[in-house]
ModelCIF file with pLDDT and N, C-alpha, C, O atoms, coordinates in Angstrom:
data_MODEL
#
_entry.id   MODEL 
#
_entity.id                         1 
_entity.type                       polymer 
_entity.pdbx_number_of_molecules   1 
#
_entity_poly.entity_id                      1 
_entity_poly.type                           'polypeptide(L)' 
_entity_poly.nstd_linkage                   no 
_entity_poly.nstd_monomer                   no 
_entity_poly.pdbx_seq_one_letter_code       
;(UNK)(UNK)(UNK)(UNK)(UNK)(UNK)(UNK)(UNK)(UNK)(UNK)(UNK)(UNK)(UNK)(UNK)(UNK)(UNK)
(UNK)(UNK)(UNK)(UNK)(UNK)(UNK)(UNK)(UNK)(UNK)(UNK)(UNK)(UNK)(UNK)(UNK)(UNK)(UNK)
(UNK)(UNK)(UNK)(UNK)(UNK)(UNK)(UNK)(UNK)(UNK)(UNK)(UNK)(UNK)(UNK)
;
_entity_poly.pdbx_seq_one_letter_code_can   XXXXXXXXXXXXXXXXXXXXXXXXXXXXXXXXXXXXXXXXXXXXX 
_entity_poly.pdbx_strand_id                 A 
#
loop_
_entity_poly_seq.entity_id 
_entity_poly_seq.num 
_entity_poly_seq.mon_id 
_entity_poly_seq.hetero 
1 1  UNK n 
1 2  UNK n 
1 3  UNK n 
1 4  UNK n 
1 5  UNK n 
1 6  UNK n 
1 7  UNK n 
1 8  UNK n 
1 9  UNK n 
1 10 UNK n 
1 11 UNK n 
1 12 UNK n 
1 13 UNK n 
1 14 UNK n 
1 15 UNK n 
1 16 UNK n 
1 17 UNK n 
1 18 UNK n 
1 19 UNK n 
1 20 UNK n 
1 21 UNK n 
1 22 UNK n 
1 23 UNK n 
1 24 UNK n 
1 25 UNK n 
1 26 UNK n 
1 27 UNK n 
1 28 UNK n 
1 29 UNK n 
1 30 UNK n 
1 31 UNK n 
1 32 UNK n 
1 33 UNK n 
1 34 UNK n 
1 35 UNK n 
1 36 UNK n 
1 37 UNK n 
1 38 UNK n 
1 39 UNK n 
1 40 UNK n 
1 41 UNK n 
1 42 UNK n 
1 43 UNK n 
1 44 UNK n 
1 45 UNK n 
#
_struct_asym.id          A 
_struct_asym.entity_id   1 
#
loop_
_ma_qa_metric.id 
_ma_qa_metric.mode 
_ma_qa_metric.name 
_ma_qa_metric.software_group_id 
_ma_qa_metric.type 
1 global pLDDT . pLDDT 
2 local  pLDDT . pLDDT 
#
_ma_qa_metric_global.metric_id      1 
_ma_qa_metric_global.metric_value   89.71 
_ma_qa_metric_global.model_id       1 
_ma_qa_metric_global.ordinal_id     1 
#
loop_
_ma_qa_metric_local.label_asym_id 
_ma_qa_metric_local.label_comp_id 
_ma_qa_metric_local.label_seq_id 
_ma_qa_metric_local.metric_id 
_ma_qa_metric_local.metric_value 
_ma_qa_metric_local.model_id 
_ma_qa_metric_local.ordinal_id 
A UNK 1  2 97.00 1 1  
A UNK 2  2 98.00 1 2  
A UNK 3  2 96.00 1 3  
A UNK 4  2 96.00 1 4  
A UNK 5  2 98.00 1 5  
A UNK 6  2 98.00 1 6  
A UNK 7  2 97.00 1 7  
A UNK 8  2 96.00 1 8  
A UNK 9  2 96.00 1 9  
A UNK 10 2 97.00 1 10 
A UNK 11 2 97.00 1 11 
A UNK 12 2 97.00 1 12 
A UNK 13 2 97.00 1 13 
A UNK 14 2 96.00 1 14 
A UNK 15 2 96.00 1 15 
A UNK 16 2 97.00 1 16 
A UNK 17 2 96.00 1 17 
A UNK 18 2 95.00 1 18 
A UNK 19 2 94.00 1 19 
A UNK 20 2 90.00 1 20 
A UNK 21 2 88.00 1 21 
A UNK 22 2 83.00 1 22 
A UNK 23 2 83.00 1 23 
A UNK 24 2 89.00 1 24 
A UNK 25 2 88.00 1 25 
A UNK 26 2 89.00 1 26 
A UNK 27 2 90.00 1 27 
A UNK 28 2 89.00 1 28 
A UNK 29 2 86.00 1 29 
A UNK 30 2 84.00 1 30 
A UNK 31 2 85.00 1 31 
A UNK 32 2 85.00 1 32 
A UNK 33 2 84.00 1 33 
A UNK 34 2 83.00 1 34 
A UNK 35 2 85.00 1 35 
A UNK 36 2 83.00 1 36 
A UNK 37 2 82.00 1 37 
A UNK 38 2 81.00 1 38 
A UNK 39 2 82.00 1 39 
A UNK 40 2 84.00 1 40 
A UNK 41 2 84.00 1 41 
A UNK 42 2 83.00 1 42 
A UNK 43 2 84.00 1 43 
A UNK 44 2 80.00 1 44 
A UNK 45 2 79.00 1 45 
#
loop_
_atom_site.group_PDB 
_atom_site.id 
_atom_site.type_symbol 
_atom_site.label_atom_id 
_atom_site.label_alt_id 
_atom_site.label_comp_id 
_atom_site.label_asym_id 
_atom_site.label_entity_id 
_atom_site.label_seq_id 
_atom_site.pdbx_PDB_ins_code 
_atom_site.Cartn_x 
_atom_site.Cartn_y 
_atom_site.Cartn_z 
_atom_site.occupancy 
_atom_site.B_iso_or_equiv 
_atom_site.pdbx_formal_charge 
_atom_site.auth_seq_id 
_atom_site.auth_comp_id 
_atom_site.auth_asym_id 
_atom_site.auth_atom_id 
_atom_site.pdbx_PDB_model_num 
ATOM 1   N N  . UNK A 1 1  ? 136.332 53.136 46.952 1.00 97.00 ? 1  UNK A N  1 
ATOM 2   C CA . UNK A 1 1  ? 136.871 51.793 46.727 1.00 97.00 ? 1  UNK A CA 1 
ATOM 3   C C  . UNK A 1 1  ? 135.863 50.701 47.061 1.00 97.00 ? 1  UNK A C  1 
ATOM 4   O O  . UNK A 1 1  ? 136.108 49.554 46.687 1.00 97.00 ? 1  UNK A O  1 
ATOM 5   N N  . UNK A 1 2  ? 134.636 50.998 47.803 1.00 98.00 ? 2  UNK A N  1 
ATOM 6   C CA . UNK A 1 2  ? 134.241 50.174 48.244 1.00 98.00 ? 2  UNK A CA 1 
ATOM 7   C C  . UNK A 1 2  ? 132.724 49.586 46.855 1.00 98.00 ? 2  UNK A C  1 
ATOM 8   O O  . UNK A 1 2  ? 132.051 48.567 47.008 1.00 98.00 ? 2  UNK A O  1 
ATOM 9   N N  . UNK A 1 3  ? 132.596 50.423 45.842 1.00 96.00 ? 3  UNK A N  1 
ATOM 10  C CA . UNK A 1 3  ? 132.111 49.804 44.381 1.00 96.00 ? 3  UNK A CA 1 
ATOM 11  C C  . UNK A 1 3  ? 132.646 49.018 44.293 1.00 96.00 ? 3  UNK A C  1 
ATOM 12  O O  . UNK A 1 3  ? 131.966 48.008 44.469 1.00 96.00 ? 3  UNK A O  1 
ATOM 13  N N  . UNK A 1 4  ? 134.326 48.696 43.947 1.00 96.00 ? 4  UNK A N  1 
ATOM 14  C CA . UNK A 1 4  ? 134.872 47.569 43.396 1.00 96.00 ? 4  UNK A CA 1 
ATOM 15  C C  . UNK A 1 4  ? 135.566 46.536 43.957 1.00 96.00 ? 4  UNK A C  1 
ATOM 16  O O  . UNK A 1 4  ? 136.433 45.842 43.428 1.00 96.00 ? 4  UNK A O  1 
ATOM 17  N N  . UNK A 1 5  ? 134.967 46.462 45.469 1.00 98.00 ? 5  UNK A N  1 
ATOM 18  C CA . UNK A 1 5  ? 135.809 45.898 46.461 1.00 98.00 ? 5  UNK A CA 1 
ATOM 19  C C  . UNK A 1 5  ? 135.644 44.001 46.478 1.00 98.00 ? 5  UNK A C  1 
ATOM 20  O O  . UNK A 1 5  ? 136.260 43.049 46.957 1.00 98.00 ? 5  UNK A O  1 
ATOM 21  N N  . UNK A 1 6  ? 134.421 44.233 45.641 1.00 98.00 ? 6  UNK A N  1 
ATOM 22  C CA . UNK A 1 6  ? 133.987 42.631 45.489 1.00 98.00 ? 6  UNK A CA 1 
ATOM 23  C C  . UNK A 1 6  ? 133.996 42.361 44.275 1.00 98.00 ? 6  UNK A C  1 
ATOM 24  O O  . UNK A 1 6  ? 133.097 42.891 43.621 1.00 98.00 ? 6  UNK A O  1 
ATOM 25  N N  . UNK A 1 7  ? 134.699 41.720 43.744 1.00 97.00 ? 7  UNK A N  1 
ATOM 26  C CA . UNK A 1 7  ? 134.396 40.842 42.327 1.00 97.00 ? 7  UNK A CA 1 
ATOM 27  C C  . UNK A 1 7  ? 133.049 40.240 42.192 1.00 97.00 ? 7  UNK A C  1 
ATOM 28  O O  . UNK A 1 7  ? 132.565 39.529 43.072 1.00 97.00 ? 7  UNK A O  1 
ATOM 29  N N  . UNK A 1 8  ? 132.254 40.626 40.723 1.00 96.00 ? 8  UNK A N  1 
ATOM 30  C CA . UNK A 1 8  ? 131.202 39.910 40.594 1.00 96.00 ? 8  UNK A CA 1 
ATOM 31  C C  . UNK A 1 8  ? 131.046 38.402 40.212 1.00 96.00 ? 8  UNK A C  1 
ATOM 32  O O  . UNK A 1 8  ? 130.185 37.523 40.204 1.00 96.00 ? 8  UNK A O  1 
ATOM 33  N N  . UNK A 1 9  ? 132.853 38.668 39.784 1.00 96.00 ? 9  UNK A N  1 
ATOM 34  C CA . UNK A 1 9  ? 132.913 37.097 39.355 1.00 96.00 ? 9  UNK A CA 1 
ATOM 35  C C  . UNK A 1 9  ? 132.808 36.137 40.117 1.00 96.00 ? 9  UNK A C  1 
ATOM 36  O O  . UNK A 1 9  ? 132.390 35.097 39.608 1.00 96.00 ? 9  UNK A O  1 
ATOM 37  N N  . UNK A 1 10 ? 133.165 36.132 41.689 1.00 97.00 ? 10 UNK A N  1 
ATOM 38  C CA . UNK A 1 10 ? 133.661 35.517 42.691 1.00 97.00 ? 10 UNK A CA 1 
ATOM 39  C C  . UNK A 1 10 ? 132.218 35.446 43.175 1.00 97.00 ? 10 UNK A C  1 
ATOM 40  O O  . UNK A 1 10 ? 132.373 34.988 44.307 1.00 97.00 ? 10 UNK A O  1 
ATOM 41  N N  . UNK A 1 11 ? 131.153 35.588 43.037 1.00 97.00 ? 11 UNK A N  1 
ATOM 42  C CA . UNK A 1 11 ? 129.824 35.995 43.687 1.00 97.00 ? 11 UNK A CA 1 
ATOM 43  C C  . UNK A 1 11 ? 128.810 34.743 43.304 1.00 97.00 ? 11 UNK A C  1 
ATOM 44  O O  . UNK A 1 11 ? 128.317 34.660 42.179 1.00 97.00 ? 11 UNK A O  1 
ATOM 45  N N  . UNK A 1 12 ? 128.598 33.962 44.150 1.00 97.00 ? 12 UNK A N  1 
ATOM 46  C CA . UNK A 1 12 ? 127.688 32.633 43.507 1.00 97.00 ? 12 UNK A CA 1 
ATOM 47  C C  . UNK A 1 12 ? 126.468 32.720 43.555 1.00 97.00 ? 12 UNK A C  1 
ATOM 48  O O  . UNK A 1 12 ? 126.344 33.373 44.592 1.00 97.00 ? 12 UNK A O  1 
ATOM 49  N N  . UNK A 1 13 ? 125.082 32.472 43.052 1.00 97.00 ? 13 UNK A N  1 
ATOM 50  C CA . UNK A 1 13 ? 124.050 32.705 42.816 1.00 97.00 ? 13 UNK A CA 1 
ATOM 51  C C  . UNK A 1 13 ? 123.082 31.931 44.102 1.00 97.00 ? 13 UNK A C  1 
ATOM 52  O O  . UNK A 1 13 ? 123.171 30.749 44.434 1.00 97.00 ? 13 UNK A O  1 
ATOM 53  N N  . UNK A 1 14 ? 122.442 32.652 44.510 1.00 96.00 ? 14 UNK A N  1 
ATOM 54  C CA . UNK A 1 14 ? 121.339 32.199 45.751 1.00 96.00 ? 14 UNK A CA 1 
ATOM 55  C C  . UNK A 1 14 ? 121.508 29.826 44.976 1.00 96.00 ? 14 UNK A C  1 
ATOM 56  O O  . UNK A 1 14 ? 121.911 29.493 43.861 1.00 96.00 ? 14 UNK A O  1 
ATOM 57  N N  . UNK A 1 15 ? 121.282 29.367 45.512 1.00 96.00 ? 15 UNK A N  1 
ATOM 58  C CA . UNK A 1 15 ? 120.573 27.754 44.978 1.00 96.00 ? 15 UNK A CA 1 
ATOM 59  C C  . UNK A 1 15 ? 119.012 28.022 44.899 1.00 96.00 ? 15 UNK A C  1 
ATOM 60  O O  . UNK A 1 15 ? 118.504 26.995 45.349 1.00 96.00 ? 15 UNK A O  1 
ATOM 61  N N  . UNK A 1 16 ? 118.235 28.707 44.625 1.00 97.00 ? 16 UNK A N  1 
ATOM 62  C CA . UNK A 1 16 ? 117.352 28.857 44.155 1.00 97.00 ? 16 UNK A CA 1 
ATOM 63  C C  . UNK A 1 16 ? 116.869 30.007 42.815 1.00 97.00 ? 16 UNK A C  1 
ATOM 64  O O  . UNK A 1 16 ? 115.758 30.508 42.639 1.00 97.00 ? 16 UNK A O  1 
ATOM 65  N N  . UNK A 1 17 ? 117.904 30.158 42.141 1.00 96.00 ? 17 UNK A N  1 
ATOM 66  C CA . UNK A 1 17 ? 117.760 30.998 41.567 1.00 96.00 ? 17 UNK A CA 1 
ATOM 67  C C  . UNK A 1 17 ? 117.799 30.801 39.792 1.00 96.00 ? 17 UNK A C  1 
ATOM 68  O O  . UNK A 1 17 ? 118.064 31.797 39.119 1.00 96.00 ? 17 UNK A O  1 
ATOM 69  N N  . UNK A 1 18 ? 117.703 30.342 39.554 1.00 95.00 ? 18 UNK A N  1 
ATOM 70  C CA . UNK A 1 18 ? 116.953 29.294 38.582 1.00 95.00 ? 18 UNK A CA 1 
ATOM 71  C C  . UNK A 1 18 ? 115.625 28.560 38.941 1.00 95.00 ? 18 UNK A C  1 
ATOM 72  O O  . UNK A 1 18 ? 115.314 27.534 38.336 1.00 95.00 ? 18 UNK A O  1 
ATOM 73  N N  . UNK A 1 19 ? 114.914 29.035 39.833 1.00 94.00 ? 19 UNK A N  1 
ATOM 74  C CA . UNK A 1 19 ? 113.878 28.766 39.583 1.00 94.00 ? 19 UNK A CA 1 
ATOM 75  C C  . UNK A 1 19 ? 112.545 29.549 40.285 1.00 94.00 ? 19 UNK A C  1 
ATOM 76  O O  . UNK A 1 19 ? 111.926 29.413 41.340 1.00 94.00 ? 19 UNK A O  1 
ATOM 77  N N  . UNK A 1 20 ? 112.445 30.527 38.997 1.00 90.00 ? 20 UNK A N  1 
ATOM 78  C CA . UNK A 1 20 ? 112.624 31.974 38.816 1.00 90.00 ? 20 UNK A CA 1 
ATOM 79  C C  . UNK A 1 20 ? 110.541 32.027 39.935 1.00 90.00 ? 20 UNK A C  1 
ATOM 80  O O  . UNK A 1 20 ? 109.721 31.111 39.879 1.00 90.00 ? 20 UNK A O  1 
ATOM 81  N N  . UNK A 1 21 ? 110.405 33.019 40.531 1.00 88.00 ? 21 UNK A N  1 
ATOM 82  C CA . UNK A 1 21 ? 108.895 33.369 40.607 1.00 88.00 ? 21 UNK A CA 1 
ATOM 83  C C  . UNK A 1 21 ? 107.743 33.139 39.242 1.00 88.00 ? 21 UNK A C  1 
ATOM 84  O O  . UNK A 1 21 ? 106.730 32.458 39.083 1.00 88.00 ? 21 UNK A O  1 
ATOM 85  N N  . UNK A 1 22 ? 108.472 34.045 38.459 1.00 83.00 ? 22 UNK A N  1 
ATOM 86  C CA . UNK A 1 22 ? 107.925 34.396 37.107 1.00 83.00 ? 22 UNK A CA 1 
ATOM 87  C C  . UNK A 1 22 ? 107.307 33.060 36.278 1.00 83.00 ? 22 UNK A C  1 
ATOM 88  O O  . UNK A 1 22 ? 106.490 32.966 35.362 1.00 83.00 ? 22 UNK A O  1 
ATOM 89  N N  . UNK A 1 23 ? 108.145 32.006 37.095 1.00 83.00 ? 23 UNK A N  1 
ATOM 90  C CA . UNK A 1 23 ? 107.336 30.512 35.863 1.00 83.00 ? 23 UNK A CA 1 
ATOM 91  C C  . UNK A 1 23 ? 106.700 29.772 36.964 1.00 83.00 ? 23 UNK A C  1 
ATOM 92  O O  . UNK A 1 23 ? 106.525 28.567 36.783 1.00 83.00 ? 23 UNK A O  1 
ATOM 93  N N  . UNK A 1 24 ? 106.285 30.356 38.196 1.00 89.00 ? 24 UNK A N  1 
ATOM 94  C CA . UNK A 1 24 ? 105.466 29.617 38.926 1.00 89.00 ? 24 UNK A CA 1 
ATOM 95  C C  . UNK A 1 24 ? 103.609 29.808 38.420 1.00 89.00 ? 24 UNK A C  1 
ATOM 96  O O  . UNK A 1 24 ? 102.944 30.806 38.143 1.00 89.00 ? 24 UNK A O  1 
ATOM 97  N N  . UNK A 1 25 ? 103.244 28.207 38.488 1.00 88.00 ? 25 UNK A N  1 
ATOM 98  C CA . UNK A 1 25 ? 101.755 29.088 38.328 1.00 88.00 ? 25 UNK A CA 1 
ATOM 99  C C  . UNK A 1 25 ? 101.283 28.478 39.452 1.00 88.00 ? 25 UNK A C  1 
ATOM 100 O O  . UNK A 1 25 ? 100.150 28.041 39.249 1.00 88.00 ? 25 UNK A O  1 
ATOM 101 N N  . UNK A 1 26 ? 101.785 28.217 40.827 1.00 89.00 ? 26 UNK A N  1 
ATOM 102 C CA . UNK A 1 26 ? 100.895 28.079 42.027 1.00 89.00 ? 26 UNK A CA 1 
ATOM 103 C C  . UNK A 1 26 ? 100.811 29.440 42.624 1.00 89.00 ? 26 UNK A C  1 
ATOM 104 O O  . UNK A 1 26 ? 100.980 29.498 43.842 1.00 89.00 ? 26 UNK A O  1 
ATOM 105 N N  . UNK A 1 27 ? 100.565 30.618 41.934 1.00 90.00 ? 27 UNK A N  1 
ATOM 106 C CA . UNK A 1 27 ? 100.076 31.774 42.893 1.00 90.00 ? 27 UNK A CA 1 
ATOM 107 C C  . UNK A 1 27 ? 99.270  32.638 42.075 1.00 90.00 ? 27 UNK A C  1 
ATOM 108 O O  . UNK A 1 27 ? 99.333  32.927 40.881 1.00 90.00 ? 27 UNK A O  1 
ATOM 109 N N  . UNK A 1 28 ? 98.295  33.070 43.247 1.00 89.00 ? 28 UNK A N  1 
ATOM 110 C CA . UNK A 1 28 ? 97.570  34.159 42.167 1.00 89.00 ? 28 UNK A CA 1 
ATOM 111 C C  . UNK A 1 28 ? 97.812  35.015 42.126 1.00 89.00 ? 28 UNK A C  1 
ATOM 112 O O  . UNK A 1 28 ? 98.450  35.677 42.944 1.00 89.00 ? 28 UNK A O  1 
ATOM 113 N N  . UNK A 1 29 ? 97.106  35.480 40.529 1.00 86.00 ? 29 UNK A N  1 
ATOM 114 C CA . UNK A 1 29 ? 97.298  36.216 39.629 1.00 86.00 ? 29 UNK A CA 1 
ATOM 115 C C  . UNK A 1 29 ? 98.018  37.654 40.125 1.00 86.00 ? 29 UNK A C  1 
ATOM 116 O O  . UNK A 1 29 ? 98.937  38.142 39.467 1.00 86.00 ? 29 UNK A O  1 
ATOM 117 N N  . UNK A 1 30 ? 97.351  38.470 41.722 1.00 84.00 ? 30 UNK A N  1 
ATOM 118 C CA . UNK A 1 30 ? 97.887  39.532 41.826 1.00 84.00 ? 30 UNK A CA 1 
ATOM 119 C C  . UNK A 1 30 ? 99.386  39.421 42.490 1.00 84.00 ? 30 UNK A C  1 
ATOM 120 O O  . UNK A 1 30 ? 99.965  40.405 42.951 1.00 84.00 ? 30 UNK A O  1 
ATOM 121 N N  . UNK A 1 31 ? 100.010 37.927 42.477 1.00 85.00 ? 31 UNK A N  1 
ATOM 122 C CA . UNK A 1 31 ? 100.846 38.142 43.389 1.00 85.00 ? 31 UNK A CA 1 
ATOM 123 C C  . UNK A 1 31 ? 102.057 38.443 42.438 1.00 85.00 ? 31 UNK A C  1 
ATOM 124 O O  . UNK A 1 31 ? 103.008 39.223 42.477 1.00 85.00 ? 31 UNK A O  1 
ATOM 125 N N  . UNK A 1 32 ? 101.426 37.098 41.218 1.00 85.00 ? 32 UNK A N  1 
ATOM 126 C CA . UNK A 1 32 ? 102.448 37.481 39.563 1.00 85.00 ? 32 UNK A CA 1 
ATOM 127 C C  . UNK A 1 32 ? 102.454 38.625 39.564 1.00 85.00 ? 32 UNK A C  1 
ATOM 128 O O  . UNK A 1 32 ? 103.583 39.053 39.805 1.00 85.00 ? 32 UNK A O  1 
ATOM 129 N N  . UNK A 1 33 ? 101.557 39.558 39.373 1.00 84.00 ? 33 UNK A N  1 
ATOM 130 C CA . UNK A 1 33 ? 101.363 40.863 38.867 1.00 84.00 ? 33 UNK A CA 1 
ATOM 131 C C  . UNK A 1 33 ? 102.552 41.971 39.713 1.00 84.00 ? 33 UNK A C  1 
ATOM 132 O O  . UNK A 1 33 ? 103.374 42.741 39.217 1.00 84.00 ? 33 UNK A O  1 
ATOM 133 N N  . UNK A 1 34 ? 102.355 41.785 40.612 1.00 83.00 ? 34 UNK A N  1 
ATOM 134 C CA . UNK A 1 34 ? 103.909 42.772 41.415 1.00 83.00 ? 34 UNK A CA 1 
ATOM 135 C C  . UNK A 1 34 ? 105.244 42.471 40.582 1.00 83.00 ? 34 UNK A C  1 
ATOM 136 O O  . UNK A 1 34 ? 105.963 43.340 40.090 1.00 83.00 ? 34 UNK A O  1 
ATOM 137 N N  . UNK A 1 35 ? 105.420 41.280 40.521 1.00 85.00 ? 35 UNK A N  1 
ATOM 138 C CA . UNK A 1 35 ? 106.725 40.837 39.783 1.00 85.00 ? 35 UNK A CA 1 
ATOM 139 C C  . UNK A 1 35 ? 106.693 41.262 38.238 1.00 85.00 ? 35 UNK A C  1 
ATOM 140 O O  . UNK A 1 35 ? 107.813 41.396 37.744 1.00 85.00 ? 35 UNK A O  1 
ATOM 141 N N  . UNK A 1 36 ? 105.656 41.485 37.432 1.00 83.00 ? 36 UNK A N  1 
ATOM 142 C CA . UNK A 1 36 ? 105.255 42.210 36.420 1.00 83.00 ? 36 UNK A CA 1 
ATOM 143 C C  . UNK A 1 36 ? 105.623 43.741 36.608 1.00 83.00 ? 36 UNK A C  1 
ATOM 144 O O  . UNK A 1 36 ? 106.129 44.496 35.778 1.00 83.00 ? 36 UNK A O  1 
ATOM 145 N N  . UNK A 1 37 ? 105.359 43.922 37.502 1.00 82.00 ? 37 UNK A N  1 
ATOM 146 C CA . UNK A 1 37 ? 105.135 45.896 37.824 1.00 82.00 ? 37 UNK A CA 1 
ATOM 147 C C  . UNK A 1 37 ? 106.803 45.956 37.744 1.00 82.00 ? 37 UNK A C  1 
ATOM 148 O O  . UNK A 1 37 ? 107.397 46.505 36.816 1.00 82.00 ? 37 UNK A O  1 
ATOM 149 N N  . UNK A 1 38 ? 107.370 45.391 38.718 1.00 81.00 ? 38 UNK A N  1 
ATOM 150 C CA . UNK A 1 38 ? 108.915 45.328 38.769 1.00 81.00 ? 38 UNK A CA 1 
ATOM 151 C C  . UNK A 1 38 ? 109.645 45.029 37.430 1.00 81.00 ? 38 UNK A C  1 
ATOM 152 O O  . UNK A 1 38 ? 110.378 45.948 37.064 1.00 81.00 ? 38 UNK A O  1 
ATOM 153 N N  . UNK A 1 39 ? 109.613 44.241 36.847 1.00 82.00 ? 39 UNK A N  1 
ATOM 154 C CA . UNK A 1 39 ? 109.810 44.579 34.983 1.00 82.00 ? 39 UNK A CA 1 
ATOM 155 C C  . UNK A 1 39 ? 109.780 45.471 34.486 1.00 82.00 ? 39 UNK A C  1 
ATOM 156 O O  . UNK A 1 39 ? 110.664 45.739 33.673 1.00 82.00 ? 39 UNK A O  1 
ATOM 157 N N  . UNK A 1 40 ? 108.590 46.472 34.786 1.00 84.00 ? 40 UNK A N  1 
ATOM 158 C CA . UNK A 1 40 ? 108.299 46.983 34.389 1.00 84.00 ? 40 UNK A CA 1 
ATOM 159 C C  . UNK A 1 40 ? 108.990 48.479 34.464 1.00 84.00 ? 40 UNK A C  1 
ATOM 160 O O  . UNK A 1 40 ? 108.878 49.404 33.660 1.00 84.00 ? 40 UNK A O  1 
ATOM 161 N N  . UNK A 1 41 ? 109.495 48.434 35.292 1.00 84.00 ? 41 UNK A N  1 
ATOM 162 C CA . UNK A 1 41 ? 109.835 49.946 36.166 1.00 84.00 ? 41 UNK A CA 1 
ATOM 163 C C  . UNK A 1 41 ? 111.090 49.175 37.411 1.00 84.00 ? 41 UNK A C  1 
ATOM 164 O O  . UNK A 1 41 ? 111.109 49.383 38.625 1.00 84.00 ? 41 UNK A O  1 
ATOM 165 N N  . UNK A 1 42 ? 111.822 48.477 36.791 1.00 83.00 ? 42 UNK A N  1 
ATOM 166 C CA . UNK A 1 42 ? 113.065 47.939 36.940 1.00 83.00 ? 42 UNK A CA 1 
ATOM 167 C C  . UNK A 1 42 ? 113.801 49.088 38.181 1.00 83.00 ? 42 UNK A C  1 
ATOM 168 O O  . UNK A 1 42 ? 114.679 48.600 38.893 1.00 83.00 ? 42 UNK A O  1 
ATOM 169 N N  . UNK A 1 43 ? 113.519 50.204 38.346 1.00 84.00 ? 43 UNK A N  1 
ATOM 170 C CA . UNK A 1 43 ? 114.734 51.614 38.822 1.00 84.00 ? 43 UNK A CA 1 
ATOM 171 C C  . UNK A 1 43 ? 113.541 52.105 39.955 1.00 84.00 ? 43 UNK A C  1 
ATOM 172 O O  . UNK A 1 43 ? 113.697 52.977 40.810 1.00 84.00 ? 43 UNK A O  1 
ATOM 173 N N  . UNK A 1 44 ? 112.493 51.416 39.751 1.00 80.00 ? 44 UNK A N  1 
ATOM 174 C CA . UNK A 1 44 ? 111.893 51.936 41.309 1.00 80.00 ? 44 UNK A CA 1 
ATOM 175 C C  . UNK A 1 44 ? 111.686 50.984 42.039 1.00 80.00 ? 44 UNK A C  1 
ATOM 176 O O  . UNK A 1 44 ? 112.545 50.103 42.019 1.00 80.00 ? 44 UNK A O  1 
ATOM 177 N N  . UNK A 1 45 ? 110.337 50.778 43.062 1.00 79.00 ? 45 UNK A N  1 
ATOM 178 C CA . UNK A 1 45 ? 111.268 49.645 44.135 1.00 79.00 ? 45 UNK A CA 1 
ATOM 179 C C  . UNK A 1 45 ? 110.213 48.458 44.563 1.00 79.00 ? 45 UNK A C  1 
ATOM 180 O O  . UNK A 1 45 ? 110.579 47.542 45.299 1.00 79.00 ? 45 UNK A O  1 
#
């Protein structure tokens, strides 16, 4: 019971979350690149 114990509907989004890593360009390149790898391979960690 405890999968469906929370509604996703009821669940509000961080206030920063719209404004994503991915469209920052104050960082370098290898730091984008992790957040790339994670796209990439979404199911590992």
């Amino acid at each position: 019971h405890y999968y469906d114990l929370y509604d996703p509907d009821d669940i509000p989004l961080p206030e920063s979350f719209d404004h994503p890593t991915a469209a920052r360009t104050d960082l370098p390149a290898h730091m984008q690149r992790v957040y790339q790898i994670g796209a990439e391979k979404p199911d590992a960690f």
